[in-house]
Protein backbone atom coordinates (compact mmCIF):
# COMPACT_ATOMS: atom_id res chain seq x y z
CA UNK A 1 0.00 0.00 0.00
CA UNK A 2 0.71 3.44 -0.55
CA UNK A 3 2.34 5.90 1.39
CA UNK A 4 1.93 9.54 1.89
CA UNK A 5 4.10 12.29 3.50
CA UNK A 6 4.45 16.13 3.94
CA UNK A 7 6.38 18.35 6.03
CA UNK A 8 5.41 20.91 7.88
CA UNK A 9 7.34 24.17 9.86
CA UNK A 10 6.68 24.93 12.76
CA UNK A 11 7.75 27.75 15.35
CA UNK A 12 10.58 26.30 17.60
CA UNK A 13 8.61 27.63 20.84
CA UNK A 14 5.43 24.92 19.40
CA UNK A 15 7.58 21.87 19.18
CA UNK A 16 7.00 21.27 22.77
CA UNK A 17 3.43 21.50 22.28
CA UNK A 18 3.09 19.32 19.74
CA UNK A 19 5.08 16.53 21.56
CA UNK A 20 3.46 17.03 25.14
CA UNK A 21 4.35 15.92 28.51
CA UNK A 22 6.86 12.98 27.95
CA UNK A 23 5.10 12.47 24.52
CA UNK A 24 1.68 12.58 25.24
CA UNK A 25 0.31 14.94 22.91
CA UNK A 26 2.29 13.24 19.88
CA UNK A 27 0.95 9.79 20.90
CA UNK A 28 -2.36 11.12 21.26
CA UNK A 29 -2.18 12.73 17.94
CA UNK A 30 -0.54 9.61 16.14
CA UNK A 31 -3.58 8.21 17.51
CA UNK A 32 -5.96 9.90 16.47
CA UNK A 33 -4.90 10.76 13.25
CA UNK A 34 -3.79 7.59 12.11
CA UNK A 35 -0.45 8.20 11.48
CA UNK A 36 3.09 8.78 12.80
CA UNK A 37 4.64 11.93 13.62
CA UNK A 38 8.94 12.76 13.47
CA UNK A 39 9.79 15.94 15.44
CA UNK A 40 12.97 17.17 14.66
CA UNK A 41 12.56 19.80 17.46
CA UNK A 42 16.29 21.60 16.55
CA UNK A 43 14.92 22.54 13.10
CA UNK A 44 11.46 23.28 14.41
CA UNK A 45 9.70 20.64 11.47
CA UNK A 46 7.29 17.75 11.69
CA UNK A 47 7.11 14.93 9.22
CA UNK A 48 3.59 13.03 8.77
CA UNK A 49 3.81 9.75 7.39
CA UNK A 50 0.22 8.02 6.55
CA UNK A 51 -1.46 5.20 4.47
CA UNK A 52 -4.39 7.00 4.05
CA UNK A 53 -4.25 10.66 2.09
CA UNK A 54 -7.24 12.22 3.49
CA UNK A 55 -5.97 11.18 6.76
CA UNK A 56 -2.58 13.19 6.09
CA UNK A 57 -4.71 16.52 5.04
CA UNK A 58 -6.34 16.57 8.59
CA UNK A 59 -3.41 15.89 10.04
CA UNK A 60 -1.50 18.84 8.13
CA UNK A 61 -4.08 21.21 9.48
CA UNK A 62 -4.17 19.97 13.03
CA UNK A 63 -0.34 20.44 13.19
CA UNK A 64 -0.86 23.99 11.60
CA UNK A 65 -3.42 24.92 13.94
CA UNK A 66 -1.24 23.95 16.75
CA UNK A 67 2.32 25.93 15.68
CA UNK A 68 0.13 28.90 14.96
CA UNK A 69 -0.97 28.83 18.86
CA UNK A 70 -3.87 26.81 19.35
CA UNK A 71 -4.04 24.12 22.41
CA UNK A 72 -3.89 20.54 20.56
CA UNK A 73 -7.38 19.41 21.93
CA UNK A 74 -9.03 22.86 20.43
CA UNK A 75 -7.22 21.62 17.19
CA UNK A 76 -8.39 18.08 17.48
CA UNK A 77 -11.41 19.81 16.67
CA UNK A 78 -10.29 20.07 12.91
CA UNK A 79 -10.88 15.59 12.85
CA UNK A 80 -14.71 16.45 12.63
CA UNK A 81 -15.50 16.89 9.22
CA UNK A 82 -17.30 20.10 9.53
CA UNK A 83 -14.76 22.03 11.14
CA UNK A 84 -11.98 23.93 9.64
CA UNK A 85 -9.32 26.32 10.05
CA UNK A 86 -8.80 29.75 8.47
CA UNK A 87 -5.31 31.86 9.41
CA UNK A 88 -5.23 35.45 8.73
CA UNK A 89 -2.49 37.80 8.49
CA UNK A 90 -2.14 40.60 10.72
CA UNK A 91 0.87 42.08 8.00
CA UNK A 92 -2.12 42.25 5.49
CA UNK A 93 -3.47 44.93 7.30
CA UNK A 94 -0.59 46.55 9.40
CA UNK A 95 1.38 49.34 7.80
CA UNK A 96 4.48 48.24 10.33
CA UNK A 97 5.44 46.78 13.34
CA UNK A 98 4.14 48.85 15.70
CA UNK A 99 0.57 49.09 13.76
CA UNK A 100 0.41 45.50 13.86
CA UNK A 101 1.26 45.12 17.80
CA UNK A 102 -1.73 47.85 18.11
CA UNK A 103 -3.89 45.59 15.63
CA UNK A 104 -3.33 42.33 17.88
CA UNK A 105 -4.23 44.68 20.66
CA UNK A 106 -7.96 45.65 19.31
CA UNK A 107 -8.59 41.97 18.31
CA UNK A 108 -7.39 40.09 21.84
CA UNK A 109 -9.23 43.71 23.79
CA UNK A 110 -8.58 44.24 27.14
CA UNK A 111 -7.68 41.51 29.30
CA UNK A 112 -9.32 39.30 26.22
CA UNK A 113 -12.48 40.77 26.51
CA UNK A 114 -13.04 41.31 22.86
CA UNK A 115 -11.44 37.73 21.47
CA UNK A 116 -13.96 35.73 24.23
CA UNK A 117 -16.95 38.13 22.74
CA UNK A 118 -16.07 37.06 19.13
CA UNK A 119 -16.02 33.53 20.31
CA UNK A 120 -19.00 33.75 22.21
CA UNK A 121 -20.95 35.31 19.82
CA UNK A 122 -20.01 33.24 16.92
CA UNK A 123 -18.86 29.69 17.74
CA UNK A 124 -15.92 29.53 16.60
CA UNK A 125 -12.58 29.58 18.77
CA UNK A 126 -9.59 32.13 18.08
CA UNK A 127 -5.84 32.37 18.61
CA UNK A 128 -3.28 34.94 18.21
CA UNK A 129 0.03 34.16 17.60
CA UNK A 130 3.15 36.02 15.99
CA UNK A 131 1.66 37.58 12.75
CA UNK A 132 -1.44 35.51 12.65
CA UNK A 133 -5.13 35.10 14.01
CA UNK A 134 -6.45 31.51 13.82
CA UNK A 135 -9.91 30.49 13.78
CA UNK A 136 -11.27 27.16 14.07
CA UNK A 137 -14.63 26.42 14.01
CA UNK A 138 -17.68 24.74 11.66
CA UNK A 139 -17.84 26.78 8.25
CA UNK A 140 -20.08 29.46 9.09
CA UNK A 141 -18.95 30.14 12.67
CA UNK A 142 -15.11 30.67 10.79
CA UNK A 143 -16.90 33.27 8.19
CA UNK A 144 -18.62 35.24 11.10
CA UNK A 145 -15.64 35.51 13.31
CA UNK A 146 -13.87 36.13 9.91
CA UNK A 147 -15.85 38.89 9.31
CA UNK A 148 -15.80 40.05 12.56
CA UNK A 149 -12.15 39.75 12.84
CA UNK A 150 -11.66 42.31 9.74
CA UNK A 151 -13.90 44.47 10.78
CA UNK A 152 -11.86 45.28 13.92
CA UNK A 153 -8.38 45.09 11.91
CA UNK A 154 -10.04 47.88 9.35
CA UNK A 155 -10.90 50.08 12.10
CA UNK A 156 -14.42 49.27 12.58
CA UNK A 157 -15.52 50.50 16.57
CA UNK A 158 -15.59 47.32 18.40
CA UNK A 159 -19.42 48.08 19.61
CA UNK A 160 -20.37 47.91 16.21
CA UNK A 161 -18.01 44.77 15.79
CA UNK A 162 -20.13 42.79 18.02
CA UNK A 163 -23.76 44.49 16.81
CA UNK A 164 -22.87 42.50 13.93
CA UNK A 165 -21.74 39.52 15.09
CA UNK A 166 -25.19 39.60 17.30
CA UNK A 167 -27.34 40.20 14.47
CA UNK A 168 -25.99 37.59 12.87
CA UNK A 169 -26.19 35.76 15.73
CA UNK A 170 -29.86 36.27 16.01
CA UNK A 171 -30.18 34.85 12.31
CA UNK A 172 -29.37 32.05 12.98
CA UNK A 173 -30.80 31.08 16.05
CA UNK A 174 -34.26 29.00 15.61
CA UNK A 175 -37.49 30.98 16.29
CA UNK A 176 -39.98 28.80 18.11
């Protein structure tokens, strides 16, 4: 039979997470996934190996979720088949390094307030790591804290941020 591997980087400072308390995380993830993991953890890179191709794609976005700051179980979230993960780039909207340490600022809000209110209101769980925001989360949930998540790196107030995101919110819920 067949098999399949890919590589993956990963931030140094995430190999630790990925491997877990003497191993834990990596076993529970081989698990899981179906597959086995090498961490070269002086070169900061994973290898997947895996029989089944599907199984490797999951896999490749698990990893990613996890070396761009999300806690493995929030990323073992990605193995249900409606889930996915969406990174966006602060640098896409930051016109330098300072501008983009303010930027992380109005998306994480004060003492986090603002990341657990786009969470809350749409579903979907965030991260913010070096350059990027991470959202996992089923389809929709991802496009509304998306949105959201634009809005506030464009300037948008954050009251009007999280009118939005509770309009939507308010869509979708059922009316009985």
């Amino acid at each position: 039979m067949e098999q399949y591997e890919q590589y993956i980087k990963v931030p140094k400072d995430r190999v630790a997470v990925i491997i877990g308390e003497k191993g834990t995380t990596k076993r529970e993830l081989e698990s899981n996934l179906k597959l086995k993991l090498d961490v070269d953890s002086k070169e900061g890179e994973v290898r997947l190996i895996s029989k089944d191709s599907l199984a490797l794609f999951t896999a490749v976005e698990v990893i990613k979720a996890i070396a761009r700051g999300f806690n493995p179980s929030i990323a073992q979230l990605l193995l249900k088949t409606d889930y996915t993960l969406e990174l966006m780039n602060i640098t896409d909207y930051a016109k330098g390094k300072n501008h983009m340490v303010r930027l992380k600022g109005r998306v994480i809000g004060e003492s986090g307030k603002s990341w657990k209110t786009i969470e809350e209101l749409s579903g979907a769980r965030l991260t913010v790591y070096g350059k990027t925001i991470g959202i996992i989360g089923e389809g929709e949930a991802v496009t509304i804290a998306k949105k959201g998540v634009d809005m506030l790196l464009t300037g948008a107030p954050h009251n009007t941020v999280f009118r939005t995101l509770e309009k939507w919110r308010r869509h979708q819920e059922p009316a009985f």
